[in-house]
Protein backbone atom coordinates (compact mmCIF):
# COMPACT_ATOMS: atom_id res chain seq x y z
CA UNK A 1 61.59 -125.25 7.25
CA UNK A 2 59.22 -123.47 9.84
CA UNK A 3 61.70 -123.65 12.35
CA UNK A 4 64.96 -122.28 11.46
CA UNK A 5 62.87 -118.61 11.12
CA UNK A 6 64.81 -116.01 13.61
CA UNK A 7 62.74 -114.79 16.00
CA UNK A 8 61.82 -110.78 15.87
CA UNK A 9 62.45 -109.22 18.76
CA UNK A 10 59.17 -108.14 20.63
CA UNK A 11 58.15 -104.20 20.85
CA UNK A 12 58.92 -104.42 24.52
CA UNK A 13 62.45 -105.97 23.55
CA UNK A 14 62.98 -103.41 20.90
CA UNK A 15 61.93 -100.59 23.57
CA UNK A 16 64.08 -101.84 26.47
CA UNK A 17 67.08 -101.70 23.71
CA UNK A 18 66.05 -98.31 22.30
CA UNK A 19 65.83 -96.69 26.23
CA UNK A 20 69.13 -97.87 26.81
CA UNK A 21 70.93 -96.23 23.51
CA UNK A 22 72.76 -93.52 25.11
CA UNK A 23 73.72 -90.27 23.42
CA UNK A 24 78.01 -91.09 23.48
CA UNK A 25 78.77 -90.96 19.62
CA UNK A 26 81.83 -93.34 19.11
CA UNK A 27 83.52 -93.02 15.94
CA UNK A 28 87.28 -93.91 15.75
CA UNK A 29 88.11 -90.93 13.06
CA UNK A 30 87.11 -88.88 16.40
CA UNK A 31 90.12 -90.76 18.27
CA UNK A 32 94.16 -89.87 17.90
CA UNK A 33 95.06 -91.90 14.76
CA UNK A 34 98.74 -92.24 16.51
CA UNK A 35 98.01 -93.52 19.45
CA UNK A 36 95.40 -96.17 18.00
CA UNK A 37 98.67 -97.22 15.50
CA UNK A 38 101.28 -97.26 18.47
CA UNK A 39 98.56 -99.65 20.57
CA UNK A 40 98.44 -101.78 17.56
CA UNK A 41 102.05 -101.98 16.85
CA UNK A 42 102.73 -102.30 20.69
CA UNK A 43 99.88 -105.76 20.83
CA UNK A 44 101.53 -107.36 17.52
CA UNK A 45 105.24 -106.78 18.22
CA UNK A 46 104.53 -109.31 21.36
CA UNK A 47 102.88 -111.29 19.53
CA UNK A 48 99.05 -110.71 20.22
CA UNK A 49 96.15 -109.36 18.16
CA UNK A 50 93.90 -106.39 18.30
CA UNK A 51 90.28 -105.97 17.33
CA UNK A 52 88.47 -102.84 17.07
CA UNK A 53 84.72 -102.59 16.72
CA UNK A 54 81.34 -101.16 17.74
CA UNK A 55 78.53 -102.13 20.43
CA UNK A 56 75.19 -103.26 18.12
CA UNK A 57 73.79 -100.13 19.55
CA UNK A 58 76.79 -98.06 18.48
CA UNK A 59 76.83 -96.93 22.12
CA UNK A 60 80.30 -98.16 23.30
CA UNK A 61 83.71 -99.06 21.19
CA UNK A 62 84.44 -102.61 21.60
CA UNK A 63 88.06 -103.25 21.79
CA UNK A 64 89.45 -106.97 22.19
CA UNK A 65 93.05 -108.28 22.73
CA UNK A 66 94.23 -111.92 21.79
CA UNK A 67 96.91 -112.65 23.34
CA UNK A 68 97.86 -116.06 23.40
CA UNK A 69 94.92 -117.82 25.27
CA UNK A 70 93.95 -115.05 26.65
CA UNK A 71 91.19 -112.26 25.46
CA UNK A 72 91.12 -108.94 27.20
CA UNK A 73 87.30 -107.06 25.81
CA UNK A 74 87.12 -103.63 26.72
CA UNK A 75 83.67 -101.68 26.06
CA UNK A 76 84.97 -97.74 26.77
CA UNK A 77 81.83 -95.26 26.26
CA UNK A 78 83.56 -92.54 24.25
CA UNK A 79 86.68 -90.99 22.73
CA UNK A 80 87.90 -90.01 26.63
CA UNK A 81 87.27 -93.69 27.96
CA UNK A 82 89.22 -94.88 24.46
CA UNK A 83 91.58 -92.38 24.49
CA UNK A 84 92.42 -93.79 28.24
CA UNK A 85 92.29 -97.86 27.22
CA UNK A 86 94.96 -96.91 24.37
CA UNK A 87 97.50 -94.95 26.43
CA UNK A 88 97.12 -97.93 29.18
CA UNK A 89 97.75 -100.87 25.98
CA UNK A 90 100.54 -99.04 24.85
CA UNK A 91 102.13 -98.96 28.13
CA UNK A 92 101.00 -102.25 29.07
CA UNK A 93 102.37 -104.05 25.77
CA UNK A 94 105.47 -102.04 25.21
CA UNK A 95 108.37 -99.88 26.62
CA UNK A 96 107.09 -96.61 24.93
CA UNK A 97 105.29 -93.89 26.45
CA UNK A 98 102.50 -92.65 24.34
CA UNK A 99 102.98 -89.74 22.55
């Protein structure tokens, strides 16, 4: 059918997209493997849900809590800004410090 084809983004869409990429490289190996595992235990123990993922541009983290009806979606721009959301989930969601 001739009108279920997705539409291609235009050059001036694909150029608005591509001036906005920023240079922040976000890979989780680059983040403390600990603290990523004591934010997830921390969520689940009370009984929520974590979701870890990537921008479409790959130029934030996107990090989403379920907890109960509620959804918290954080966007952090680098390992510093991720680093920071962790340390605040784990104290938010548990009685640990971070380590």
């Amino acid at each position: 059918m001739a009108g279920n084809k997705p539409k291609t983004p235009t050059s001036k869409l694909l150029r608005f997209k591509q001036n906005r990429m920023t240079d922040v490289e976000c890979y989780y190996s680059m983040a403390d493997a600990v603290l990523i595992l004591q934010a997830i235990d921390a969520v689940t123990r009370s009984g929520g849900a974590v979701m870890f993922g990537l921008t479409s541009d790959g130029g934030a983290f996107s990090f989403l809590i379920l907890d109960g009806d509620d959804k918290v979606r954080e966007y952090p721009h680098g390992v510093d800004e991720l680093t920071q959301l962790l340390r605040t989930t784990v104290v938010t969601y548990s009685d640990d410090e971070p380590a």
